[in-house]
C-alpha atoms as a PDB file:
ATOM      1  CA  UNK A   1     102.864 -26.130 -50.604  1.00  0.00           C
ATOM      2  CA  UNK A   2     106.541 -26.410 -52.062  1.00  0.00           C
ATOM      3  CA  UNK A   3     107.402 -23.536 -53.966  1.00  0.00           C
ATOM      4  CA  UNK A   4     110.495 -24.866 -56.790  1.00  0.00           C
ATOM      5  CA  UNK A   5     111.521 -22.214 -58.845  1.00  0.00           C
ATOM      6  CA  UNK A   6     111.341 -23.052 -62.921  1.00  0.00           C
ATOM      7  CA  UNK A   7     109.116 -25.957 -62.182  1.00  0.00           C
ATOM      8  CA  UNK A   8     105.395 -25.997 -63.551  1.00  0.00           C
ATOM      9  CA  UNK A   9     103.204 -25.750 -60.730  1.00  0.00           C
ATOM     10  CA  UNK A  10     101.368 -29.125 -59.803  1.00  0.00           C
ATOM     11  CA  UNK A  11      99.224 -30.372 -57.107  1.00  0.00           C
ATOM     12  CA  UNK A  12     100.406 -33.533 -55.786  1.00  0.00           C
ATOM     13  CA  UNK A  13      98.078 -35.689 -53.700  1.00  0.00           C
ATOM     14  CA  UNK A  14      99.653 -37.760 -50.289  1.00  0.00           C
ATOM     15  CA  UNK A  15      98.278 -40.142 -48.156  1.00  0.00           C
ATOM     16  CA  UNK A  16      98.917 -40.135 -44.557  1.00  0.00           C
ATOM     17  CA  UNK A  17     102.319 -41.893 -45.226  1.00  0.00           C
ATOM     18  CA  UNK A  18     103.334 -39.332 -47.701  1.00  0.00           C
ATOM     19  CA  UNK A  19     103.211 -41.744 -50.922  1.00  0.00           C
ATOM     20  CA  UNK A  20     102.132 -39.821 -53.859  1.00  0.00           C
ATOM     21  CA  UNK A  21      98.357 -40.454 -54.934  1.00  0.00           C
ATOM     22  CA  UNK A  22      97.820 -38.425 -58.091  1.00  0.00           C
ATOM     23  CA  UNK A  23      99.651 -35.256 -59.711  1.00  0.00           C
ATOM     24  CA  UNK A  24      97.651 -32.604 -61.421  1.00  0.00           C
ATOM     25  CA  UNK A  25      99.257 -30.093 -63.706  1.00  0.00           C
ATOM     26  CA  UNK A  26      98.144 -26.508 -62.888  1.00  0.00           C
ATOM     27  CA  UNK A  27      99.819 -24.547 -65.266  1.00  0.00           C
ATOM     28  CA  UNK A  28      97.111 -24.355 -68.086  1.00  0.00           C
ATOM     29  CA  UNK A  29      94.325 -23.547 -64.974  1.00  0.00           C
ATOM     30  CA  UNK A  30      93.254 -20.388 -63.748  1.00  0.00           C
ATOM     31  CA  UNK A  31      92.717 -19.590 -60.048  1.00  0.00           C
ATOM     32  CA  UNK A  32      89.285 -20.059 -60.161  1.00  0.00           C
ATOM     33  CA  UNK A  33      89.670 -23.237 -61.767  1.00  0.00           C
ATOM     34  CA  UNK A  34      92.309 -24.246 -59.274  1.00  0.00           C
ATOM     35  CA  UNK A  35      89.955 -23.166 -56.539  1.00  0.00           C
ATOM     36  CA  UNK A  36      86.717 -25.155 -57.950  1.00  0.00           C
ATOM     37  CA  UNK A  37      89.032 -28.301 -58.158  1.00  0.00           C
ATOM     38  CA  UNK A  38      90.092 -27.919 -54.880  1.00  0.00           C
ATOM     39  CA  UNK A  39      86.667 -27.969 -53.700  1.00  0.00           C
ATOM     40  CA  UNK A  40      85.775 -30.728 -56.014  1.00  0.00           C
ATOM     41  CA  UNK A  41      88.220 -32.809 -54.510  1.00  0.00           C
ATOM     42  CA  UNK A  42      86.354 -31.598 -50.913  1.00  0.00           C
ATOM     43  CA  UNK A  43      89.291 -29.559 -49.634  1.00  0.00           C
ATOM     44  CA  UNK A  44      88.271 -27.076 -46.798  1.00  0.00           C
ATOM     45  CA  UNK A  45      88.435 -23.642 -47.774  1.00  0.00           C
ATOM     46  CA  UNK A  46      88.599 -20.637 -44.477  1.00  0.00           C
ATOM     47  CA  UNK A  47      85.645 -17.666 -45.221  1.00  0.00           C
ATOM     48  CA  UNK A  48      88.120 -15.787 -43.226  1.00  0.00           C
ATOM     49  CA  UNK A  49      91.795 -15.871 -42.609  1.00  0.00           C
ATOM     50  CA  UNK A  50      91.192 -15.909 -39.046  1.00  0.00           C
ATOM     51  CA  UNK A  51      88.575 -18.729 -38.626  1.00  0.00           C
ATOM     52  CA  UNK A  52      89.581 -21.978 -36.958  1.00  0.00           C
ATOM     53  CA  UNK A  53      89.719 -24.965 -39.049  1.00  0.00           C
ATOM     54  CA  UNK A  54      87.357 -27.450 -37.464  1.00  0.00           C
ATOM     55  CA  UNK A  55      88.911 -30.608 -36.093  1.00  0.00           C
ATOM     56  CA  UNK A  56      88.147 -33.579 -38.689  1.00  0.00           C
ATOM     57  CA  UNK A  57      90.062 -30.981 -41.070  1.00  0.00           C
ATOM     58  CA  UNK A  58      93.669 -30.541 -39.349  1.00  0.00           C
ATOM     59  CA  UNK A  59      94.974 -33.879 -39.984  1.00  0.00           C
ATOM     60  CA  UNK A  60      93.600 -34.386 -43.458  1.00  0.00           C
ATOM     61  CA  UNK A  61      92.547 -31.625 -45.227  1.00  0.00           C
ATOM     62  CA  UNK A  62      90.076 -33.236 -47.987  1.00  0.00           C
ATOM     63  CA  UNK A  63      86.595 -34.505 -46.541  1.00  0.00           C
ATOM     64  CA  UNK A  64      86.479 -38.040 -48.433  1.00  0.00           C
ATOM     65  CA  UNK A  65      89.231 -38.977 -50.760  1.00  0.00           C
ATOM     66  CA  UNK A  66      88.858 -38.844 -54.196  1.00  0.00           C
ATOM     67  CA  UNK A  67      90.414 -42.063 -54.697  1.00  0.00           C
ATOM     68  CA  UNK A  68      87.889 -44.136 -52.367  1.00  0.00           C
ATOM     69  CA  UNK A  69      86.301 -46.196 -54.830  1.00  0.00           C
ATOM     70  CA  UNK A  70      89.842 -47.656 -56.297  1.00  0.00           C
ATOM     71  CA  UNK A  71      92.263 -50.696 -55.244  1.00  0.00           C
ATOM     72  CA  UNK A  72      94.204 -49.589 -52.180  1.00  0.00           C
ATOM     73  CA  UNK A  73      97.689 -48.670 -52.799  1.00  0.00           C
ATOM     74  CA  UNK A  74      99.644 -51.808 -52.092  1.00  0.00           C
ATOM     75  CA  UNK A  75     103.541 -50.707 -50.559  1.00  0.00           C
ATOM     76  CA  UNK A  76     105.618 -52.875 -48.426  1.00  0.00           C
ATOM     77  CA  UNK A  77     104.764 -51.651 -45.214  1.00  0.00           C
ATOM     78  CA  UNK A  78     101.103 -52.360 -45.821  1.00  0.00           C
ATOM     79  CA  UNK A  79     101.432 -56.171 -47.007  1.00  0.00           C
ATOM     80  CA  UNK A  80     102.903 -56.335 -43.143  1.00  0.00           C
ATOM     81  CA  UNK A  81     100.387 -54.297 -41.784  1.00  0.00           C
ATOM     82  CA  UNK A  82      97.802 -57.291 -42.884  1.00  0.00           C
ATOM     83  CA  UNK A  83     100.444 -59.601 -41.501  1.00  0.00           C
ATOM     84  CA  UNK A  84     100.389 -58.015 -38.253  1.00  0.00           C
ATOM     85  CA  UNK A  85      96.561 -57.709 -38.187  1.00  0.00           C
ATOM     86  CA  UNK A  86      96.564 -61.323 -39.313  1.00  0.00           C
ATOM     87  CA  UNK A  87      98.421 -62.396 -36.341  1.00  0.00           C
ATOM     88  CA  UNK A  88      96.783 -60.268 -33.810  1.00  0.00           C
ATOM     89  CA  UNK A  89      94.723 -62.985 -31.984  1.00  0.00           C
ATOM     90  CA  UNK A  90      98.290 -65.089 -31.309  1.00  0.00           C
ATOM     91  CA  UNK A  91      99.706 -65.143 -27.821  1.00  0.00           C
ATOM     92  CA  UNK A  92     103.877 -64.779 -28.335  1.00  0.00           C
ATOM     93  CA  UNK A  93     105.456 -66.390 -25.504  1.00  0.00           C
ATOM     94  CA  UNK A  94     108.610 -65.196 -26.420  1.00  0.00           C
ATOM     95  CA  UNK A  95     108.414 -61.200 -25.835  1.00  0.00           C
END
């Protein structure tokens, strides 16, 4: 959470390489309506301040993305990821 004071509060989604998925506008919401979107969009949720947050929740808080069913997000740096995995099986002599 990024607190910006003046700013109307929005949830902004991230992938793992911090590109922005979605915004949602919270300002017309209540809590309880922030909290049941939250858990629509499978975010885990403590029963106690205390608890530990199980393991397949600390580096991605949401338990299936939202966004599953839709085109990947196409950046730079994944059109050379497929490169790379594209080349994988070549021997370079010259390293």
């Amino acid at each position: 959470m990024k607190h910006i004071p003046g700013a109307d509060p929005e949830l902004v989604l991230l992938n793992h390489y911090y590109e922005e998925l979605d915004r949602i506008a919270l300002s017309d919401m209540t809590r309880s309506e922030i909290n049941e979107l939250l858990e629509k969009l499978g975010f885990y949720k403590k029963a106690q301040a205390e608890d530990e947050v199980p393991e397949e929740f600390r580096f991605s808080p949401a338990k299936d993305s939202p966004f599953k069913d839709a085109p990947p997000y196409k950046s730079a740096t994944s059109s050379l990821a497929t490169e790379n995995e594209s080349n994988a099986g070549v021997k370079h002599t010259d390293l």
